[in-house]
N, C-alpha and C. Protein backbone atom coordinates (compact mmCIF):
# COMPACT_ATOMS: atom_id res chain seq x y z
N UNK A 1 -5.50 4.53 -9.95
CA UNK A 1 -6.27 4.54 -8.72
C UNK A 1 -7.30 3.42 -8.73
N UNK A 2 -7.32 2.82 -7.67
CA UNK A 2 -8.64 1.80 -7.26
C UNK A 2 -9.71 2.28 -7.23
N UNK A 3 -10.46 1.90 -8.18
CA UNK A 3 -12.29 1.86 -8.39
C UNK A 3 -13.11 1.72 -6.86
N UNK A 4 -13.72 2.65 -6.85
CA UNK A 4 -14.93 2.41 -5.89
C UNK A 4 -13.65 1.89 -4.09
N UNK A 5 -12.91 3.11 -4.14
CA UNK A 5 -12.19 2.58 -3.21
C UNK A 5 -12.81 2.96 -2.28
N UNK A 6 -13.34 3.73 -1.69
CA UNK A 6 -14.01 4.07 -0.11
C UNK A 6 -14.91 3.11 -0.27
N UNK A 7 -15.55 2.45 -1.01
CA UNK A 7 -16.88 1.91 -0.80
C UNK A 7 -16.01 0.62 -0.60
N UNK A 8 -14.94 -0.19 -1.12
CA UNK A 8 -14.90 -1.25 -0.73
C UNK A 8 -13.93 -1.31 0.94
N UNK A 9 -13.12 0.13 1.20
CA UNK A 9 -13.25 -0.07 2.77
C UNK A 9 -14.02 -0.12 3.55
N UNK A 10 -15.16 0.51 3.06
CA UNK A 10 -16.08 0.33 4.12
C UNK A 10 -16.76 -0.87 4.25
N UNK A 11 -16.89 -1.42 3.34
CA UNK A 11 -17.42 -3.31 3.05
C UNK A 11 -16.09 -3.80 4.11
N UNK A 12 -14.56 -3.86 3.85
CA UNK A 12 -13.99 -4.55 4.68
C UNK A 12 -14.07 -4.45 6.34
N UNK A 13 -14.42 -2.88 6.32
CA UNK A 13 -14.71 -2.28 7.79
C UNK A 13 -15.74 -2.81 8.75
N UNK A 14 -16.69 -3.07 7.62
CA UNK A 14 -18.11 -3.67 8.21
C UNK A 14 -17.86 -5.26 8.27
N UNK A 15 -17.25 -5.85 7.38
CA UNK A 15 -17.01 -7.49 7.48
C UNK A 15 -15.73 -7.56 8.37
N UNK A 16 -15.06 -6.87 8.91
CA UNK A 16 -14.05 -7.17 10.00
C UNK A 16 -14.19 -8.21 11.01
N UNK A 17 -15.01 -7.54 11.67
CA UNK A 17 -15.05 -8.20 12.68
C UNK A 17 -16.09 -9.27 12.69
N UNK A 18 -16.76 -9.99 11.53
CA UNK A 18 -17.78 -11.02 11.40
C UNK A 18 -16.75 -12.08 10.75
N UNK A 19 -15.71 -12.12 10.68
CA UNK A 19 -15.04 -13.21 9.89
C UNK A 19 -14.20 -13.79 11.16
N UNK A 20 -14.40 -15.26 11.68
CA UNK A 20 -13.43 -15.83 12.71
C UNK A 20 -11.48 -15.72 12.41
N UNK A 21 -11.19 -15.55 13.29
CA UNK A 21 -9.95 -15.71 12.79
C UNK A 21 -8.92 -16.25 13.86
N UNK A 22 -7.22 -16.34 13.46
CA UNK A 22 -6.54 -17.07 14.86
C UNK A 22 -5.10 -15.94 14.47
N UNK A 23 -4.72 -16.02 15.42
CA UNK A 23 -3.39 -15.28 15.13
C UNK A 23 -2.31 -15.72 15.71
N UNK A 24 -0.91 -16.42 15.19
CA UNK A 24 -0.29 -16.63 15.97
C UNK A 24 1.26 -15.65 16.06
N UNK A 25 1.55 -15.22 17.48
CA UNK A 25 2.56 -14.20 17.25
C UNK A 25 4.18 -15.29 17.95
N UNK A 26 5.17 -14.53 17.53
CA UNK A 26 6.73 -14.94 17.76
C UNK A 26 6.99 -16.42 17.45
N UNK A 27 6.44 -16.94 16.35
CA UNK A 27 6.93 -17.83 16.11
C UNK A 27 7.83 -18.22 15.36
N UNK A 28 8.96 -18.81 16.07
CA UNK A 28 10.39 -19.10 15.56
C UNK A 28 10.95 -19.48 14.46
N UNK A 29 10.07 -19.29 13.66
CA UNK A 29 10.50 -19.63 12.08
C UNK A 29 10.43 -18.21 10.83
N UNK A 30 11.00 -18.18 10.53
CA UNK A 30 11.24 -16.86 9.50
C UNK A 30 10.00 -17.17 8.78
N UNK A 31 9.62 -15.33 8.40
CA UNK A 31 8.22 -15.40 7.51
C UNK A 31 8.43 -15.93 5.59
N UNK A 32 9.91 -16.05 5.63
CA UNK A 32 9.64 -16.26 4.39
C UNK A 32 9.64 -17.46 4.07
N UNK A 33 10.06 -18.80 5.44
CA UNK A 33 9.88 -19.83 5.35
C UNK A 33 8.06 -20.52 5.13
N UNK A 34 7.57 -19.48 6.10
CA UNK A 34 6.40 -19.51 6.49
C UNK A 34 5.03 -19.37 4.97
N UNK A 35 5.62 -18.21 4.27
CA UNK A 35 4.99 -18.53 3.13
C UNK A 35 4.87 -18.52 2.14
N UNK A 36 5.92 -19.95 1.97
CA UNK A 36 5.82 -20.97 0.56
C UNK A 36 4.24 -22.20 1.21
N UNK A 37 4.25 -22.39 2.66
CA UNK A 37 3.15 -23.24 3.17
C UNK A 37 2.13 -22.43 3.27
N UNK A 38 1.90 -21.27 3.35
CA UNK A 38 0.65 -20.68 3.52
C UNK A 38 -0.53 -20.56 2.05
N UNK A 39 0.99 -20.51 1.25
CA UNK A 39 0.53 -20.34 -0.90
C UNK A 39 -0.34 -21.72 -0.74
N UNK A 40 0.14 -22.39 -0.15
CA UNK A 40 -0.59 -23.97 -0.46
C UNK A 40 -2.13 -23.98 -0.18
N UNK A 41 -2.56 -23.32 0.66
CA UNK A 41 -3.89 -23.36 1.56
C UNK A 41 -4.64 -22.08 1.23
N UNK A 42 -4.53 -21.53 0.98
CA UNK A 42 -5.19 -20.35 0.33
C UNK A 42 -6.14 -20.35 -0.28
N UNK A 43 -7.71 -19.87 0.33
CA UNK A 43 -8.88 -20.10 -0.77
C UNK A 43 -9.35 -21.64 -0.65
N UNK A 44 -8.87 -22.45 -0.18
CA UNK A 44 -9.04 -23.82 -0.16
C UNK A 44 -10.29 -23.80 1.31
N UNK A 45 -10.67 -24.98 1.30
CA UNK A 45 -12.09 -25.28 2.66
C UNK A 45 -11.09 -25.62 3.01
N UNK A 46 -11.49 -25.83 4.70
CA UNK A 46 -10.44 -26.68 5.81
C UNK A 46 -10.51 -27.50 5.88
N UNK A 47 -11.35 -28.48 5.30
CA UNK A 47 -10.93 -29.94 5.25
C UNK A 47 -9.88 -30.22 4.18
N UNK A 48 -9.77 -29.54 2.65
CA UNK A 48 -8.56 -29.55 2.06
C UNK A 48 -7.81 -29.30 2.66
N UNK A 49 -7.45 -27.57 3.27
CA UNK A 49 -6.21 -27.04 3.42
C UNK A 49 -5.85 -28.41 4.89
N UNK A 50 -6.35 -28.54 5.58
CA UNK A 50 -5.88 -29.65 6.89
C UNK A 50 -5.24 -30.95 6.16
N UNK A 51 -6.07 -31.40 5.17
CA UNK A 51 -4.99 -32.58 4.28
C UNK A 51 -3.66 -32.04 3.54
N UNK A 52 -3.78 -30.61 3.24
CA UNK A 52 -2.77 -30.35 2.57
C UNK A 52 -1.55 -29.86 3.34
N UNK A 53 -1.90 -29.50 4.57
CA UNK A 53 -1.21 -29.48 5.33
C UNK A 53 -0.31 -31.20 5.88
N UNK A 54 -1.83 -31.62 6.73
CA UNK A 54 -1.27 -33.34 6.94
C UNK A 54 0.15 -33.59 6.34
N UNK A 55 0.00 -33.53 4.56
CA UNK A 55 0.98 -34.02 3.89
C UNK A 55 2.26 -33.31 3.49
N UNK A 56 2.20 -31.77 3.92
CA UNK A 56 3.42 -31.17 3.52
C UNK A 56 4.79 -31.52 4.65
N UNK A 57 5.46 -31.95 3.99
CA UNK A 57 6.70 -31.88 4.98
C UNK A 57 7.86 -31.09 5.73
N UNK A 58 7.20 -29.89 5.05
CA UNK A 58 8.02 -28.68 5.44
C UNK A 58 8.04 -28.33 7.09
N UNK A 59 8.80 -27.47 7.76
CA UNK A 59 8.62 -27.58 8.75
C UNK A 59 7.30 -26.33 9.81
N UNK A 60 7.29 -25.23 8.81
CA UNK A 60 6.08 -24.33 9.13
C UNK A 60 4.60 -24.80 8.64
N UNK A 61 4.82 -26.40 8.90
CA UNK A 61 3.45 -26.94 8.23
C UNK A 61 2.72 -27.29 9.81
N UNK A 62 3.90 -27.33 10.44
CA UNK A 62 3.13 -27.93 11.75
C UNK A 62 1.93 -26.61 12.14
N UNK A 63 2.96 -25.39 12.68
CA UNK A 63 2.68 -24.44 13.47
C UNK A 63 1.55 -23.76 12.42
N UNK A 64 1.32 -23.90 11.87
CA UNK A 64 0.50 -23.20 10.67
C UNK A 64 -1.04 -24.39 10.31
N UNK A 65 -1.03 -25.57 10.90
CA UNK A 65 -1.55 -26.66 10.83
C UNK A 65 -2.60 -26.16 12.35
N UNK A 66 -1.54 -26.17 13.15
CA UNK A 66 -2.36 -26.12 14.56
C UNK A 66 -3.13 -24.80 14.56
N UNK A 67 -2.86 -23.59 14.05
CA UNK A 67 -3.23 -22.35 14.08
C UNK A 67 -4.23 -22.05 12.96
N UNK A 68 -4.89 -22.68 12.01
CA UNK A 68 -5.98 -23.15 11.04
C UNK A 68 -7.06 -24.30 12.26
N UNK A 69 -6.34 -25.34 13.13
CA UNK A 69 -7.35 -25.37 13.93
C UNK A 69 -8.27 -24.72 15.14
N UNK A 70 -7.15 -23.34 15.30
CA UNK A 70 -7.75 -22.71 16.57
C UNK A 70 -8.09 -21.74 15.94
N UNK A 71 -8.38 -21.65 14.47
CA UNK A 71 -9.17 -20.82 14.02
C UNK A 71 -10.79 -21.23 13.58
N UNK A 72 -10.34 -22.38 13.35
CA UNK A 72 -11.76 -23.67 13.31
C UNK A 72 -12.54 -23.52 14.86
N UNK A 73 -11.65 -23.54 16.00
CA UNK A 73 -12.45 -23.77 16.86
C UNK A 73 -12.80 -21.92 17.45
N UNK A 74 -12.04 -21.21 16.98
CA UNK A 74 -13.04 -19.84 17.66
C UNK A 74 -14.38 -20.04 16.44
N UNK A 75 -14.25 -20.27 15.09
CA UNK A 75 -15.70 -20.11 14.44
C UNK A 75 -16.71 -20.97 15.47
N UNK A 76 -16.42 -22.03 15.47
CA UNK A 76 -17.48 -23.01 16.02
C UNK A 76 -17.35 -22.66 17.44
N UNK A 77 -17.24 -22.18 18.68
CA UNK A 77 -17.78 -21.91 19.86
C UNK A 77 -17.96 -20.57 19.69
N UNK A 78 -17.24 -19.65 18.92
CA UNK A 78 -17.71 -17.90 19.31
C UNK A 78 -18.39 -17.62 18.54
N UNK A 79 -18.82 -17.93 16.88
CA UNK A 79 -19.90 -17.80 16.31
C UNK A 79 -20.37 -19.02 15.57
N UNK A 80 -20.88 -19.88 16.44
CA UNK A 80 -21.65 -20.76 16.03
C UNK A 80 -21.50 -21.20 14.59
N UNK A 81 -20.69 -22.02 13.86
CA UNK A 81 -20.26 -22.08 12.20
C UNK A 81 -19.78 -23.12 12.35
N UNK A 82 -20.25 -24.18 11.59
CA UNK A 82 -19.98 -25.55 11.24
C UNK A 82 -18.74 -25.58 10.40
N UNK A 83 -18.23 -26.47 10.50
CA UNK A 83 -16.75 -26.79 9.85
C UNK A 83 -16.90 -26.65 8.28
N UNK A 84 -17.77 -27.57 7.98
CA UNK A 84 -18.40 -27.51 6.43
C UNK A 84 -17.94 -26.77 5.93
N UNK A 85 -18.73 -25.26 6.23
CA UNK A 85 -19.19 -24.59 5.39
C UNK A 85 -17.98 -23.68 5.46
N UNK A 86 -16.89 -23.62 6.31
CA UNK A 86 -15.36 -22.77 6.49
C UNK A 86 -14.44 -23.07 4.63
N UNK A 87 -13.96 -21.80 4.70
CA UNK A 87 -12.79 -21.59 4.11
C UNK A 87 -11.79 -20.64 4.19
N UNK A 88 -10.54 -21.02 3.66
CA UNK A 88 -9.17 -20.04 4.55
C UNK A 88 -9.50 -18.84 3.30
N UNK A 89 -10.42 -17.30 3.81
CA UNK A 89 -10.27 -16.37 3.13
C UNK A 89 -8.89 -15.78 2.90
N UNK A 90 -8.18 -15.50 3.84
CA UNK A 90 -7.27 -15.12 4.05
C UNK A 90 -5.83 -15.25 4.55
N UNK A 91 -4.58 -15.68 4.54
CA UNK A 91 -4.20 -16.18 5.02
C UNK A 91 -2.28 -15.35 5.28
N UNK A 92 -1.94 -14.86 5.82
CA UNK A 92 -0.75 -14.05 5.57
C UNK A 92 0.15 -14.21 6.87
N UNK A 93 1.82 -13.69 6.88
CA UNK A 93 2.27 -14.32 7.64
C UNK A 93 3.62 -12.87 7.08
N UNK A 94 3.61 -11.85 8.73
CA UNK A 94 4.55 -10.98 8.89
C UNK A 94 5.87 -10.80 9.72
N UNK A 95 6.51 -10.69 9.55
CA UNK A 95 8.04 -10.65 9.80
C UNK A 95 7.57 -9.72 11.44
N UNK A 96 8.82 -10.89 12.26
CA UNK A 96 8.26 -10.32 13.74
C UNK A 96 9.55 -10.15 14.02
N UNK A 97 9.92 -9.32 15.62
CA UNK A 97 11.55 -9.36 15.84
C UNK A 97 12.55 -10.11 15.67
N UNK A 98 13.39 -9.88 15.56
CA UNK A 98 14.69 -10.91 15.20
C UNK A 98 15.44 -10.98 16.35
N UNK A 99 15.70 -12.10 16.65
CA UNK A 99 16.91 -12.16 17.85
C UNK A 99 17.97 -12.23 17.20
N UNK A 100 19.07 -11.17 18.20
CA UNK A 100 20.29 -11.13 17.57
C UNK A 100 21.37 -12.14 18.17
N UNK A 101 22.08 -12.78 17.63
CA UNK A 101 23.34 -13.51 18.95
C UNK A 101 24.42 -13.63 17.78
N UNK A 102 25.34 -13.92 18.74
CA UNK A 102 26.90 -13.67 17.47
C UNK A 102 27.38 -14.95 18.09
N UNK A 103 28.26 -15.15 17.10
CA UNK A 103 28.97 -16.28 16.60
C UNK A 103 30.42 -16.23 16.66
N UNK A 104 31.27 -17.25 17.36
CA UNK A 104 33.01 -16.38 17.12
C UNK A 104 33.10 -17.37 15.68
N UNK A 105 34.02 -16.32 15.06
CA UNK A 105 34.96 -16.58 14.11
C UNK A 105 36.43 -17.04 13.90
N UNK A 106 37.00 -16.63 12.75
CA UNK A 106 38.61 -16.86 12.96
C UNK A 106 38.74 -15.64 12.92
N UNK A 107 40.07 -15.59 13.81
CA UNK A 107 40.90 -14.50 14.31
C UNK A 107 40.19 -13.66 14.97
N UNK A 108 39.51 -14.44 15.96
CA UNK A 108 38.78 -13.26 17.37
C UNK A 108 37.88 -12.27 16.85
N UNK A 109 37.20 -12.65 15.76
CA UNK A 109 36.26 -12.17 14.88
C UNK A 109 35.06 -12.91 15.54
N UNK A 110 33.95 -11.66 15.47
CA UNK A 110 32.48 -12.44 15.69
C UNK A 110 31.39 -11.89 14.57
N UNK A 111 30.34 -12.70 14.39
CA UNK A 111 29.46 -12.38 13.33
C UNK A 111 28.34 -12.32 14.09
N UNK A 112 26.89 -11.20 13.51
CA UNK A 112 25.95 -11.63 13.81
C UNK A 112 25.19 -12.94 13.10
N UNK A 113 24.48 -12.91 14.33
CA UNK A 113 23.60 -13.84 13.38
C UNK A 113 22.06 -13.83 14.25
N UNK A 114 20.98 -14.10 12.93
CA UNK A 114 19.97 -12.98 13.31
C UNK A 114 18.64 -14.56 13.25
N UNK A 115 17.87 -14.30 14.31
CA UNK A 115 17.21 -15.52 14.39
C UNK A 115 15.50 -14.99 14.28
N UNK A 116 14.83 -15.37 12.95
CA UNK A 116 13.54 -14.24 12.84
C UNK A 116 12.96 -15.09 12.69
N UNK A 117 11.82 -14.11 13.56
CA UNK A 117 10.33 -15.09 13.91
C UNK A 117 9.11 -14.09 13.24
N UNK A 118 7.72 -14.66 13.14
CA UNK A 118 7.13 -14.21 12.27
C UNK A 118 5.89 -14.33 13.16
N UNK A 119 4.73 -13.46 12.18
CA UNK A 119 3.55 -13.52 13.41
C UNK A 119 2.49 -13.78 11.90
N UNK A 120 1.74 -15.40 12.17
CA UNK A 120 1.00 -15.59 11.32
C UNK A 120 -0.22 -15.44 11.78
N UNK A 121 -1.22 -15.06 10.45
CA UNK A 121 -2.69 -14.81 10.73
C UNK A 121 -3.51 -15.53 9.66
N UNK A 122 -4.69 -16.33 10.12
CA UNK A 122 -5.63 -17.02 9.33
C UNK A 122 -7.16 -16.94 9.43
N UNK A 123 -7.46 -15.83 8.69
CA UNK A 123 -9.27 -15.25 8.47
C UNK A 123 -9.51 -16.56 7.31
N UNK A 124 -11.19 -16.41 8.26
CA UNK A 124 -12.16 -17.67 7.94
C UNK A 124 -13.27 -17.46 7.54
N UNK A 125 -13.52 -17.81 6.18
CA UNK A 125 -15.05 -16.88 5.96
C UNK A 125 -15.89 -18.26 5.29
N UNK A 126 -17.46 -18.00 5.01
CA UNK A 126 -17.88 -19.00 4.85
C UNK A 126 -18.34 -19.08 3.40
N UNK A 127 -18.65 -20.33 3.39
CA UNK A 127 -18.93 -20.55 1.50
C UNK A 127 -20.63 -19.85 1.43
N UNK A 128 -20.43 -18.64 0.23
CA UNK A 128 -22.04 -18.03 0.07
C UNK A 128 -22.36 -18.94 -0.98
C-alpha cells in the first residue's frame, strides 16, 4: 500500500486546478506512436522540450509541438506565468476511438482495419 495516500490526494486535489494545462482530443495518430515523443520531453523546461521537439523527426512531434505551445499560452494569458519559469510536469497521451474501415482481399475476402487516434494531455508547473 501507498504511504500517506489520502494526504497526497488531497495535495493533487488542491494543486489541480492551479497547474496550466492543454489537451488535445482525436488526434489521428495512435497513442503508442504518440509516446515514444512524449518520453523525450518529460520533466524538461519548454524551452528544452520545444528544441527537442524542433529536432525530432518523428511524425507526433508536430501535433505534440503545437499542443506544448497552447499550453504555454493558457499559462501566460489565464494565469499570468512567464515562459521561464514553465516546465512539462506532466505529460501523457490516451488511446481515443478507433475508426473502423475494411479492406477487400483475395477471394472476396475483406479485413478490418482499425485507424486509432489518441487524446494527448500536457500539465505545466513551475520551477520552485
Amino acid at each position: 500500500m501507498a504511504t500517506r495516500q489520502r494526504e497526497k490526494a488531497a495535495a493533487r486535489q488542491d494543486n489541480k486546478d492551479k497547474r496550466p494545462k492543454a489537451i488535445a482530443r482525436h488526434i489521428r495518430i495512435s497513442s503508442r506512436k504518440v509516446k515514444s515523443v512524449i518520453d523525450l520531453i518529460r520533466g524538461l523546461s519548454v524551452a528544452q522540450a520545444q528544441a527537442v521537439l524542433a529536432g525530432t523527426p518523428n511524425g507526433p512531434a508536430e501535433p505534440v509541438k503545437k499542443l506544448l505551445d497552447s499550453a504555454v499560452a493558457n499559462a501566460e494569458n489565464n494565469m499570468n506565468l512567464t515562459q521561464d519559469t514553465l516546465y512539462v510536469a506532466e505529460v501523457y497521451a490516451d488511446q481515443g476511438p478507433t475508426l473502423k474501415r475494411f479492406r477487400p482481399r483475395a477471394q472476396g475476402r475483406a479485413t478490418r482495419i482499425r485507424k486509432r487516434t489518441s487524446h494527448i494531455t500536457i500539465i505545466l508547473d513551475q520551477v520552485k
